[in-house]
PDB file of N, CA and C in Angstrom:
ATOM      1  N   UNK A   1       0.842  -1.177   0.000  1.00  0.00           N
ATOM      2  CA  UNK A   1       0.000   0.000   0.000  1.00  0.00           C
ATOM      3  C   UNK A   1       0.888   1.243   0.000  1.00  0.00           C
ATOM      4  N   UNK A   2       0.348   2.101  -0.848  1.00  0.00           N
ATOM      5  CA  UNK A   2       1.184   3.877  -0.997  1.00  0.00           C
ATOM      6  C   UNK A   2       0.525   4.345  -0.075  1.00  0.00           C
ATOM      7  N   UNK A   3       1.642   5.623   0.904  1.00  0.00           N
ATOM      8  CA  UNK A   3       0.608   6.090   1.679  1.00  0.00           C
ATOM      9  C   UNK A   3       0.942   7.686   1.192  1.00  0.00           C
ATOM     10  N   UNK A   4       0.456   8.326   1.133  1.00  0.00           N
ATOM     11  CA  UNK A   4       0.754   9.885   0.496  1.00  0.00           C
ATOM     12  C   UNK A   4       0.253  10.802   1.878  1.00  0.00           C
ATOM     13  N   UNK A   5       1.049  11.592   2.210  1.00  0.00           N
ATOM     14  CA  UNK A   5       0.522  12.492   3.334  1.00  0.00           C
ATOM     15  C   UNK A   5       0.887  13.911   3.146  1.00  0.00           C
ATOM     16  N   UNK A   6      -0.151  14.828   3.709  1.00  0.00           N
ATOM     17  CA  UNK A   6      -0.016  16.198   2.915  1.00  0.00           C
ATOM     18  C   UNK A   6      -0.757  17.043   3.936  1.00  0.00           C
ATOM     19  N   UNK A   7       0.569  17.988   4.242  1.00  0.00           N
ATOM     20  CA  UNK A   7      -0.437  18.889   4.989  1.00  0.00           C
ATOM     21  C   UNK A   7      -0.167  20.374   4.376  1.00  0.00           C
ATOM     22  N   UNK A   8      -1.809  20.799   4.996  1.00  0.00           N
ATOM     23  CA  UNK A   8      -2.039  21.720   3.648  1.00  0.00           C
ATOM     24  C   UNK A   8      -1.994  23.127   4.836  1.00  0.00           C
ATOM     25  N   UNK A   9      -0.826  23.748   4.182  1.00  0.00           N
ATOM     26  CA  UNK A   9      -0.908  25.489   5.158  1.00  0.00           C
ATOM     27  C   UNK A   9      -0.349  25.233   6.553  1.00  0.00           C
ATOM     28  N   UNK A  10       0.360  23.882   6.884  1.00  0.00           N
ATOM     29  CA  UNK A  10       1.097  24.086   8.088  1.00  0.00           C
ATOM     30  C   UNK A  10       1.910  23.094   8.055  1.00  0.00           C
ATOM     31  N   UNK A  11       3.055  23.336   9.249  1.00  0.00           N
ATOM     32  CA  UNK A  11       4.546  22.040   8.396  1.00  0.00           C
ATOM     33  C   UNK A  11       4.075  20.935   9.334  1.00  0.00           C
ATOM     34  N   UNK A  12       4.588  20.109   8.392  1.00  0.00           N
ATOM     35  CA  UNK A  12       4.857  18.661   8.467  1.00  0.00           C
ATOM     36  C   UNK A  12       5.076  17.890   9.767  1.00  0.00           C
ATOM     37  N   UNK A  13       4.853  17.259  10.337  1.00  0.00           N
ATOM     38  CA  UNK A  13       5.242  16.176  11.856  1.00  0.00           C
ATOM     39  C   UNK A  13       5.539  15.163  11.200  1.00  0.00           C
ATOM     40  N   UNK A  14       6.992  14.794  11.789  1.00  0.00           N
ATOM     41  CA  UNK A  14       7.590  13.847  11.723  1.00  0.00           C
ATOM     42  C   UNK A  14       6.644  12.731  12.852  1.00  0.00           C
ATOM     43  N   UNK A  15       6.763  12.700  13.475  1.00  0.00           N
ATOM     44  CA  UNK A  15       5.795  11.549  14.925  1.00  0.00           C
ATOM     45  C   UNK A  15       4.672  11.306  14.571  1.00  0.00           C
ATOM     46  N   UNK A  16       3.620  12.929  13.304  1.00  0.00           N
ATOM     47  CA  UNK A  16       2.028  12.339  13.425  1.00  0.00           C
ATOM     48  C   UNK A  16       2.409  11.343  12.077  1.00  0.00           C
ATOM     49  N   UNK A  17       3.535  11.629  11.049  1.00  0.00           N
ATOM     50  CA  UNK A  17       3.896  10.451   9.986  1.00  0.00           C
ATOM     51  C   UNK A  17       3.630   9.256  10.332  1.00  0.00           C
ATOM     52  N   UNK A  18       4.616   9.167  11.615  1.00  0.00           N
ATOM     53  CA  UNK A  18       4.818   7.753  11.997  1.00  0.00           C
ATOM     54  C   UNK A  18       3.810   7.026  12.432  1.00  0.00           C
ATOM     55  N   UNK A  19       2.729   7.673  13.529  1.00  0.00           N
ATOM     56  CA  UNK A  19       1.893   7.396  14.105  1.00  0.00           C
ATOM     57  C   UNK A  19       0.964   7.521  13.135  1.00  0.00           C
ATOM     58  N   UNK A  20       0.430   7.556  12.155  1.00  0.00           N
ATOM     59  CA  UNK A  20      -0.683   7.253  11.058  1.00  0.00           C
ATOM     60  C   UNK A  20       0.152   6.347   9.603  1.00  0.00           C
ATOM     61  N   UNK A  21       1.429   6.252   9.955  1.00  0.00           N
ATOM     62  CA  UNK A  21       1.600   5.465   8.553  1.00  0.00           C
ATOM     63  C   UNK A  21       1.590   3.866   9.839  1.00  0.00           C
ATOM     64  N   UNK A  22       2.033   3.617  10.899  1.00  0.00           N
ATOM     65  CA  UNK A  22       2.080   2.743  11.236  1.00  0.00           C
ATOM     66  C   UNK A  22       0.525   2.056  11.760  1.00  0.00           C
ATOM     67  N   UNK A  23      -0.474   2.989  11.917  1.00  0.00           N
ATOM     68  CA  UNK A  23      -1.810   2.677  12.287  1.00  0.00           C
ATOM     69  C   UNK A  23      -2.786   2.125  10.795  1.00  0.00           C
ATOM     70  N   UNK A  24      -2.201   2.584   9.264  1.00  0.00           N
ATOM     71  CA  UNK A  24      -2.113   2.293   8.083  1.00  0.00           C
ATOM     72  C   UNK A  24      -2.105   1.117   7.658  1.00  0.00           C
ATOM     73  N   UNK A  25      -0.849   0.716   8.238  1.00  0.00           N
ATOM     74  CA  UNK A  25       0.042  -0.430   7.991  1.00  0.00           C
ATOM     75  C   UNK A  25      -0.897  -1.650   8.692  1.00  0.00           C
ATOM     76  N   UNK A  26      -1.026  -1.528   9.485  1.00  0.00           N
ATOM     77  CA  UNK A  26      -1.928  -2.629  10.049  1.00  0.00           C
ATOM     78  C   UNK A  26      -3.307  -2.919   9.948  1.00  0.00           C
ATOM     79  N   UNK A  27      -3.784  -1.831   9.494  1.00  0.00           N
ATOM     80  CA  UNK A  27      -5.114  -1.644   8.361  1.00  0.00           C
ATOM     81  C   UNK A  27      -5.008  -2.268   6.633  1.00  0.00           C
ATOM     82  N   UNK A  28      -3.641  -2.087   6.474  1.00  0.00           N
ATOM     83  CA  UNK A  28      -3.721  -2.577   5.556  1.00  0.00           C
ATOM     84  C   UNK A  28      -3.088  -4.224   5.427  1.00  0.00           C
ATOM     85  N   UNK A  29      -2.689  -4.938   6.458  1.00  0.00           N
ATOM     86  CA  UNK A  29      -2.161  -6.104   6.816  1.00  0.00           C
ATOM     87  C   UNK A  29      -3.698  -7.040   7.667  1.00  0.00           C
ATOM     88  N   UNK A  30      -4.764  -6.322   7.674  1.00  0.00           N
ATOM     89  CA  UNK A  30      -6.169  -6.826   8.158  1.00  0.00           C
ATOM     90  C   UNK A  30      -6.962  -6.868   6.897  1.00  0.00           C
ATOM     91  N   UNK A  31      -6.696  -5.567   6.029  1.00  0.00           N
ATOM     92  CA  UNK A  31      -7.367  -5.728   4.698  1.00  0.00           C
ATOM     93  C   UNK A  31      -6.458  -5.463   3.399  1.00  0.00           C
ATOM     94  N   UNK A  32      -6.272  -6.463   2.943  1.00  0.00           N
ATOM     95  CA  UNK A  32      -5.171  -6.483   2.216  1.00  0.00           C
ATOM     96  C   UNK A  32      -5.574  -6.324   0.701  1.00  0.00           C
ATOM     97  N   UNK A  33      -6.653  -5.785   0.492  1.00  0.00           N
ATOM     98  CA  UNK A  33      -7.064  -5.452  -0.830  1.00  0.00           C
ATOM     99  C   UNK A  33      -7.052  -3.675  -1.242  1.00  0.00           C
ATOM    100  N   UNK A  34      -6.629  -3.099   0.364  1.00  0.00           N
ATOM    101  CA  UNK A  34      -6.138  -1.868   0.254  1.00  0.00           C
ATOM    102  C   UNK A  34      -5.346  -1.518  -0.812  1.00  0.00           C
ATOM    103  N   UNK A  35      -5.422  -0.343  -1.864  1.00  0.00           N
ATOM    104  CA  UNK A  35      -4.048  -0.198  -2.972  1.00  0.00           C
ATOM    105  C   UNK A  35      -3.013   0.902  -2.156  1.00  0.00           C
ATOM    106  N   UNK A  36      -4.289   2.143  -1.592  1.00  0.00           N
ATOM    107  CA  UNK A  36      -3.691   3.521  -1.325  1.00  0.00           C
ATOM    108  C   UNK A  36      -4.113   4.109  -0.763  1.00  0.00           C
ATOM    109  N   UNK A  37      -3.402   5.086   0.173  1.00  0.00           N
ATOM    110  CA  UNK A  37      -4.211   5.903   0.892  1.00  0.00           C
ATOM    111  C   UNK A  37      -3.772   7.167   1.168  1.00  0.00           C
ATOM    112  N   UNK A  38      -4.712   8.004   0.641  1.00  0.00           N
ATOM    113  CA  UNK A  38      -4.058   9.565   0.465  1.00  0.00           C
ATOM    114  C   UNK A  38      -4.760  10.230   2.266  1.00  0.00           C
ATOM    115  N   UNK A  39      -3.587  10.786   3.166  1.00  0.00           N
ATOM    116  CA  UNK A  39      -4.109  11.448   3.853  1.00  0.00           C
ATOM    117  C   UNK A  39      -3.942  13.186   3.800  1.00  0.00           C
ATOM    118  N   UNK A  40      -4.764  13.693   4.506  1.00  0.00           N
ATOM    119  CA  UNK A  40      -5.050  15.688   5.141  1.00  0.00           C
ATOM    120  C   UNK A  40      -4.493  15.806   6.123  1.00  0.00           C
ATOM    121  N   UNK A  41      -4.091  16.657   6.543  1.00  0.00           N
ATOM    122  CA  UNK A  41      -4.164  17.460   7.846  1.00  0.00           C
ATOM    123  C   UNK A  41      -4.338  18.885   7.157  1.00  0.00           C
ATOM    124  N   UNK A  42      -5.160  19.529   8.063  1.00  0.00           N
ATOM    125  CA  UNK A  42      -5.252  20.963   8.188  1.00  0.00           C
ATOM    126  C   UNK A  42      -6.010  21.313   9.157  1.00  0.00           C
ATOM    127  N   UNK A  43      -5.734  22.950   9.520  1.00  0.00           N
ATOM    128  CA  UNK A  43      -6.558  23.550  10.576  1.00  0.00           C
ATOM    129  C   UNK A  43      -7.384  24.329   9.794  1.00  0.00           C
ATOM    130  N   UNK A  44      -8.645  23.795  10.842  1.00  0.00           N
ATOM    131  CA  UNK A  44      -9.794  24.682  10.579  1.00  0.00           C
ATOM    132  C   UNK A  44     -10.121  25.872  10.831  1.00  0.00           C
ATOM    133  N   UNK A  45     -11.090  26.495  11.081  1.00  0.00           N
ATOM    134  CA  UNK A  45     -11.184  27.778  11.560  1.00  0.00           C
ATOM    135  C   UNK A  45     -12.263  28.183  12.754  1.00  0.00           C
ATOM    136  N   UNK A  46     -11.996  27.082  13.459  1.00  0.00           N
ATOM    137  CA  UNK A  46     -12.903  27.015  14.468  1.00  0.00           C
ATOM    138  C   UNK A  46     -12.296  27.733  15.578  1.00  0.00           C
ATOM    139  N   UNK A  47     -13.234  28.666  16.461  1.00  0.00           N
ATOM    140  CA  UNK A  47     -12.754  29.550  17.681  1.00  0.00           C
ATOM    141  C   UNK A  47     -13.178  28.091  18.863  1.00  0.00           C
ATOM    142  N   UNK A  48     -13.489  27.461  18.827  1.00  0.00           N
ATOM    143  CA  UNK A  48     -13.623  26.383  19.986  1.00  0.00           C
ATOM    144  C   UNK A  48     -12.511  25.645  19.999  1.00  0.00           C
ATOM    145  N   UNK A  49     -11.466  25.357  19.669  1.00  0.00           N
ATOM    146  CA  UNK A  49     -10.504  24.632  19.623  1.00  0.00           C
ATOM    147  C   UNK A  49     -10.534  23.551  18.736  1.00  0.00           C
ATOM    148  N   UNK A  50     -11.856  23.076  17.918  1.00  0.00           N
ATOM    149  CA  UNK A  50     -11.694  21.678  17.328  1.00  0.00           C
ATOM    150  C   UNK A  50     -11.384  22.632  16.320  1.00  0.00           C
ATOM    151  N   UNK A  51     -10.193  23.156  15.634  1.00  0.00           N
ATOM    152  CA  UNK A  51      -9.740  23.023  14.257  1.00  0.00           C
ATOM    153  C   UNK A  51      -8.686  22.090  13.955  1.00  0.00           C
ATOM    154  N   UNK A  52      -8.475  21.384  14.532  1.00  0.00           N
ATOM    155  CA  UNK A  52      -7.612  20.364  13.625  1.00  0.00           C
ATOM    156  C   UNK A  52      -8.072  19.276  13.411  1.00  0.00           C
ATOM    157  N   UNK A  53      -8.341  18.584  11.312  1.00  0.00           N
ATOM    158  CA  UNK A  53      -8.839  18.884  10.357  1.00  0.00           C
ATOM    159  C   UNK A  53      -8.454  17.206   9.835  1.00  0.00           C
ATOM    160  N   UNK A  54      -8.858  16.014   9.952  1.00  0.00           N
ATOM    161  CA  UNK A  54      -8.038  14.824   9.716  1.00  0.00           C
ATOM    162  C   UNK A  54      -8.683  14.454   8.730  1.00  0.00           C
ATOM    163  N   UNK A  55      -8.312  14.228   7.703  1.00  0.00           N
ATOM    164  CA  UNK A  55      -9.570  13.392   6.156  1.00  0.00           C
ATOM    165  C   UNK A  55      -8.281  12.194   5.259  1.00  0.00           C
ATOM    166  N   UNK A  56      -8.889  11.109   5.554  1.00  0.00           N
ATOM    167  CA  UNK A  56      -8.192   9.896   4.733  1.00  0.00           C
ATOM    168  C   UNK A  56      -9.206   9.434   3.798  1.00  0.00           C
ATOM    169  N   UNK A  57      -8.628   8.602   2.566  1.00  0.00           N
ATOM    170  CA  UNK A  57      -9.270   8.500   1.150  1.00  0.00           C
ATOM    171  C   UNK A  57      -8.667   7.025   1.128  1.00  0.00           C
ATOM    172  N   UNK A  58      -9.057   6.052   0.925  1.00  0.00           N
ATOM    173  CA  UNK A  58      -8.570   4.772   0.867  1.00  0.00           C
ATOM    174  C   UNK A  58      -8.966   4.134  -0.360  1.00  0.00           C
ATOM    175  N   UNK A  59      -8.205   3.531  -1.241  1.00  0.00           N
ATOM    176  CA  UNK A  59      -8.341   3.402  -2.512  1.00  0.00           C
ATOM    177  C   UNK A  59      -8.844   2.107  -2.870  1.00  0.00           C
ATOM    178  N   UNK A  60      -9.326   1.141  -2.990  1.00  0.00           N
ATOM    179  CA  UNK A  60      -9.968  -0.227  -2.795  1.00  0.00           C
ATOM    180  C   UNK A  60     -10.497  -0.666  -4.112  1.00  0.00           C
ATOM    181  N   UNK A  61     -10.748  -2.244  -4.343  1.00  0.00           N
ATOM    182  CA  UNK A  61     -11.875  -2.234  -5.151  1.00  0.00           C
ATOM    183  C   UNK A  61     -13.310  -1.941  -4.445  1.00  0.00           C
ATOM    184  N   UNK A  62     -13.894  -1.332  -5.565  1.00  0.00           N
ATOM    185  CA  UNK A  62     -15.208  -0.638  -5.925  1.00  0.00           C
ATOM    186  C   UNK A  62     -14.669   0.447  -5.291  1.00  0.00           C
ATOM    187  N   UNK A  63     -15.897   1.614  -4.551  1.00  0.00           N
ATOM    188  CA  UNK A  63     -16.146   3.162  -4.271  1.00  0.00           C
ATOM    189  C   UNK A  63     -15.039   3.404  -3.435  1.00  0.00           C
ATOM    190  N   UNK A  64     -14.075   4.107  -3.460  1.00  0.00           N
ATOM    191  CA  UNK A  64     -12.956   4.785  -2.952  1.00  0.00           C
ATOM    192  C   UNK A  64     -13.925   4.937  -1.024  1.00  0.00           C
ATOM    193  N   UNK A  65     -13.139   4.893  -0.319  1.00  0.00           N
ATOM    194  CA  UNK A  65     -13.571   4.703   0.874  1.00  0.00           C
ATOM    195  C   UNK A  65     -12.883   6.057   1.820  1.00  0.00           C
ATOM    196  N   UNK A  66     -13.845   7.078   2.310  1.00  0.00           N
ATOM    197  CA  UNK A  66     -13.535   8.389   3.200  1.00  0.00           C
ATOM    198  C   UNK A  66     -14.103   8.408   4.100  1.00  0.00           C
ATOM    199  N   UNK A  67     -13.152   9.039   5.441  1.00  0.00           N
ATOM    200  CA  UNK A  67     -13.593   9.391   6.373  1.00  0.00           C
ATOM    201  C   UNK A  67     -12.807  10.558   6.549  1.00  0.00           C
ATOM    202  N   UNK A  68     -13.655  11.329   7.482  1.00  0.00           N
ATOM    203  CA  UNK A  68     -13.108  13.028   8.000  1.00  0.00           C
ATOM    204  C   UNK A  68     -13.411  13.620   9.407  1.00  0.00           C
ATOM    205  N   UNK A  69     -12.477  13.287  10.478  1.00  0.00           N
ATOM    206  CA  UNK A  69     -12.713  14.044  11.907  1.00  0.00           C
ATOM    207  C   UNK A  69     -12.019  15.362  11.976  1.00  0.00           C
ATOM    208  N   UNK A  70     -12.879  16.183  12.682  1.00  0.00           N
ATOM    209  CA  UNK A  70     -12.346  16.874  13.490  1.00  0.00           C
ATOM    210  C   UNK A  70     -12.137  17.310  15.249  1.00  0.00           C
ATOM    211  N   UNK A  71     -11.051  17.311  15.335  1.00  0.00           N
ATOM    212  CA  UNK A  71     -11.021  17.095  17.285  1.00  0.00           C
ATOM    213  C   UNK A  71      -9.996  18.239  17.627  1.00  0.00           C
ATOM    214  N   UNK A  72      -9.651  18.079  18.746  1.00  0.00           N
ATOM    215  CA  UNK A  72      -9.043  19.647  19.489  1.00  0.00           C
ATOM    216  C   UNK A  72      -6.943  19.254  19.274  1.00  0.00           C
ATOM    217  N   UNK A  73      -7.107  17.799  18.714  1.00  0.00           N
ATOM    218  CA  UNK A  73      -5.307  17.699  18.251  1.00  0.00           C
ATOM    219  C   UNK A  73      -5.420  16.318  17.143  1.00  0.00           C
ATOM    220  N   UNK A  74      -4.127  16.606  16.120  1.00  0.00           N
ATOM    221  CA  UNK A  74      -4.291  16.172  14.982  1.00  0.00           C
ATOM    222  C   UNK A  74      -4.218  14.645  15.121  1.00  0.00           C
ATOM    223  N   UNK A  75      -3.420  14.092  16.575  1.00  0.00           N
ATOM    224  CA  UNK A  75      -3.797  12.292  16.658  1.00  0.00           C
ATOM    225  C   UNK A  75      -5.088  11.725  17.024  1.00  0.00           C
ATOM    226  N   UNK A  76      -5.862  12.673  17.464  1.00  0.00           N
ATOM    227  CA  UNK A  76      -6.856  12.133  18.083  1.00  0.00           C
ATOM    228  C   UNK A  76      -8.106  12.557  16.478  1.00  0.00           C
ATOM    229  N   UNK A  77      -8.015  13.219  16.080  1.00  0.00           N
ATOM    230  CA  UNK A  77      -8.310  13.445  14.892  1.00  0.00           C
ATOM    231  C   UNK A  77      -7.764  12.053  14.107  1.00  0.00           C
ATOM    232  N   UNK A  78      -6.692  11.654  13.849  1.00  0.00           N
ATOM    233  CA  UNK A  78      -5.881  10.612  12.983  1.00  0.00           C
ATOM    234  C   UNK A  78      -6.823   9.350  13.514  1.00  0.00           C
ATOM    235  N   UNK A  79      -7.044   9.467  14.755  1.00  0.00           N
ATOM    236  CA  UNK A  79      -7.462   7.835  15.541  1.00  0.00           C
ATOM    237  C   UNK A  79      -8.933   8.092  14.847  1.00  0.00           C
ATOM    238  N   UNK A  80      -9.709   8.759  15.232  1.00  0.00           N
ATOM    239  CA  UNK A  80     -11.006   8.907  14.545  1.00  0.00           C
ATOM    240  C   UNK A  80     -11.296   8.288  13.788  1.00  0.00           C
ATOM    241  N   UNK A  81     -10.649   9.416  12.511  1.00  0.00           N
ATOM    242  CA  UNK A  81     -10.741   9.049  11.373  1.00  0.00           C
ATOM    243  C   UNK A  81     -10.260   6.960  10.687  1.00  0.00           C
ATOM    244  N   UNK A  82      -9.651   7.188  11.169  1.00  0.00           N
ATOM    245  CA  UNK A  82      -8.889   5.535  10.766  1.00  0.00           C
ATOM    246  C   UNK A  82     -10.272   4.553  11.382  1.00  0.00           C
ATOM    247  N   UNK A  83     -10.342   4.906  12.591  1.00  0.00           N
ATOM    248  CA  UNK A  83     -11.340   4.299  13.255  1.00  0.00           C
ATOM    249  C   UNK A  83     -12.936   3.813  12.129  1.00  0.00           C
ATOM    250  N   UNK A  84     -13.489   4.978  11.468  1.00  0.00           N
ATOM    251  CA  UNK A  84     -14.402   4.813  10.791  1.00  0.00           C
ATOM    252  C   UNK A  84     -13.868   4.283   9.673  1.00  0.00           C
ATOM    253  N   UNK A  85     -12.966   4.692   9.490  1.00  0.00           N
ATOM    254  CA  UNK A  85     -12.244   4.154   7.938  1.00  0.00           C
ATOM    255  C   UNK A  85     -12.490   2.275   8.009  1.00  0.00           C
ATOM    256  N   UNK A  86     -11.772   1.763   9.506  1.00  0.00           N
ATOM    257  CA  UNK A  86     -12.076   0.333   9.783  1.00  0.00           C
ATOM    258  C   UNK A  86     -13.639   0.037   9.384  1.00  0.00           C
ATOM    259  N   UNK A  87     -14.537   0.924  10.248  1.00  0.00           N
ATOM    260  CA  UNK A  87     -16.055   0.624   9.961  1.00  0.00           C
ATOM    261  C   UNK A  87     -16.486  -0.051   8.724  1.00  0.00           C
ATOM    262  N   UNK A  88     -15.872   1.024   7.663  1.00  0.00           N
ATOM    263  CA  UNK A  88     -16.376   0.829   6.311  1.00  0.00           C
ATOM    264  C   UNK A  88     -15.812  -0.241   5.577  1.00  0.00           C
ATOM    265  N   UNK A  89     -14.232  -0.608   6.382  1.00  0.00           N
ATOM    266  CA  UNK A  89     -13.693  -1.408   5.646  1.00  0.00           C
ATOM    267  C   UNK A  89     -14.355  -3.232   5.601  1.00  0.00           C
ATOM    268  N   UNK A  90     -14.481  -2.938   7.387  1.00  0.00           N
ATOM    269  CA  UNK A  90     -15.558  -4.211   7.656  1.00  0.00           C
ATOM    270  C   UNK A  90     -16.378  -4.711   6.958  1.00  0.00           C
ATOM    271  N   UNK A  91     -17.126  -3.630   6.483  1.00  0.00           N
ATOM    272  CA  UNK A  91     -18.523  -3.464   5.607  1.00  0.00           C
ATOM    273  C   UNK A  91     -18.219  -4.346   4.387  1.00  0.00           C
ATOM    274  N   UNK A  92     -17.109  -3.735   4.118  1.00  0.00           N
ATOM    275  CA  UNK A  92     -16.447  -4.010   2.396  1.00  0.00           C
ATOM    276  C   UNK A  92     -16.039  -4.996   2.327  1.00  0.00           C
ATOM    277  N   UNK A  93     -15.773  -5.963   3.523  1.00  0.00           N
ATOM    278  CA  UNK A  93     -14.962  -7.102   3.380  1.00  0.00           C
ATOM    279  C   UNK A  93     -16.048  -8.272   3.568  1.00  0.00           C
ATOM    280  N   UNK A  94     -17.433  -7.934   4.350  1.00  0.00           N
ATOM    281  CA  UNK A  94     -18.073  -8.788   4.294  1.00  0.00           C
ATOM    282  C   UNK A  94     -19.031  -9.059   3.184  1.00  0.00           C
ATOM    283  N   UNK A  95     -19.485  -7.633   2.522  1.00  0.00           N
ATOM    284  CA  UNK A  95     -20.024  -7.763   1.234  1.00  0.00           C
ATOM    285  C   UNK A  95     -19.240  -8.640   0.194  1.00  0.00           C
ATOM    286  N   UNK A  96     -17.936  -8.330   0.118  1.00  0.00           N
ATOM    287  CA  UNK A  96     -16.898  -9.163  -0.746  1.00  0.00           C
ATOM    288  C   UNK A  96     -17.198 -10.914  -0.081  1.00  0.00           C
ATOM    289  N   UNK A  97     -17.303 -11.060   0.957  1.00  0.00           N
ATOM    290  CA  UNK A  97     -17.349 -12.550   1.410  1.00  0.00           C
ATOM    291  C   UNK A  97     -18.759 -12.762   0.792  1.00  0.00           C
ATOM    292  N   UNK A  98     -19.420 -12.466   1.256  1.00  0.00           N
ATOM    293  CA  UNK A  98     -21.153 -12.756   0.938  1.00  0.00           C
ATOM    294  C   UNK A  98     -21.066 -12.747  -0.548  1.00  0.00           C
ATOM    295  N   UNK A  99     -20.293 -11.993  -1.353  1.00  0.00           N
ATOM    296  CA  UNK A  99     -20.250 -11.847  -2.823  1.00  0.00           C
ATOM    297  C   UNK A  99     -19.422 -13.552  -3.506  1.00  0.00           C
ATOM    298  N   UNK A 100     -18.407 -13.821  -2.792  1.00  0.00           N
ATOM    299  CA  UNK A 100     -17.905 -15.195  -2.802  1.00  0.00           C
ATOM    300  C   UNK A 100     -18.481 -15.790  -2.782  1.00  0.00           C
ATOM    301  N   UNK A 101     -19.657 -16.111  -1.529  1.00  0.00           N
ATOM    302  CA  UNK A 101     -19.827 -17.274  -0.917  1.00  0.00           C
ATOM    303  C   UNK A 101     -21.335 -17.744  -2.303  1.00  0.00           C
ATOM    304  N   UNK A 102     -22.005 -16.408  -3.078  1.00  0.00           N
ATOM    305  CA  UNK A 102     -23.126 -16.527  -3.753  1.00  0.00           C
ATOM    306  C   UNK A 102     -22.658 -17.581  -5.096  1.00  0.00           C
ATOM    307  N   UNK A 103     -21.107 -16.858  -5.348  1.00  0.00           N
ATOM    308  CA  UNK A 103     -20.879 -17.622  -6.791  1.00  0.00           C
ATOM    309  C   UNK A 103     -20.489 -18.666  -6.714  1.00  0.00           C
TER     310      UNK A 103
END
C-alpha cells in the first residue's frame, strides 16, 4: 500500500507520519485489498478549539472509501478518522465474502 501524506498550510510532523503510517500499515495487513491511501491534515477555523482537520481516502476495489474528523489535536483526529475508515472497511470485506460465498 502507498501512503501519500499532505499537509495543507502548516509544516509537516515527523511523529504524526509515523503514528498514522504505522496505524495504516496494520489496516492494511487486516485488509489487504487496500491499494492507497491519500491522507489531510489541516486547521480549521474554528474559535472552539476543534480546528484540527483529519480526512483519509482509501483506494480499494469498488467506491474509494472516506472518512473526515475533526477534534481539538491532529492524533486524536488521525485515531477517529482511521477508526471509521475500519467501519467501512468491515462493511467491504463482508459484502466481498457474501459476494464469494453466492458464486
Amino acid at each position: 500500500m502507498t501512503i501519500n501524506m499532505q499537509y495543507v498550510q502548516m509544516p509537516e510532523s515527523e511523529s504524526l507520519n509515523n503514528i498514522v503510517t504505522r496505524n495504516l500499515q496494520k489496516l492494511s495487513h487486516k485488509y489487504d485489498f487496500i491499494i492507497r491511501a491519500d491522507v489531510f491534515f489541516k486547521l480549521g477555523q474554528s474559535k472552539d478549539g476543534m480546528d484540527k482537520i483529519c480526512e483519509m481516502q482509501l483506494s480499494a476495489p469498488g467506491p474509494r472509501i472516506f472518512a473526515k474528523s475533526t477534534e481539538n489535536n491532529f492524533e486524536k483526529a488521525a485515531a477517529e478518522t482511521i477508526s471509521d475508515l475500519e467501519k467501512q472497511l468491515r462493511k467491504r470485506k463482508e459484502k466481498f465474502s457474501r459476494r464469494n460465498k453466492v458464486m
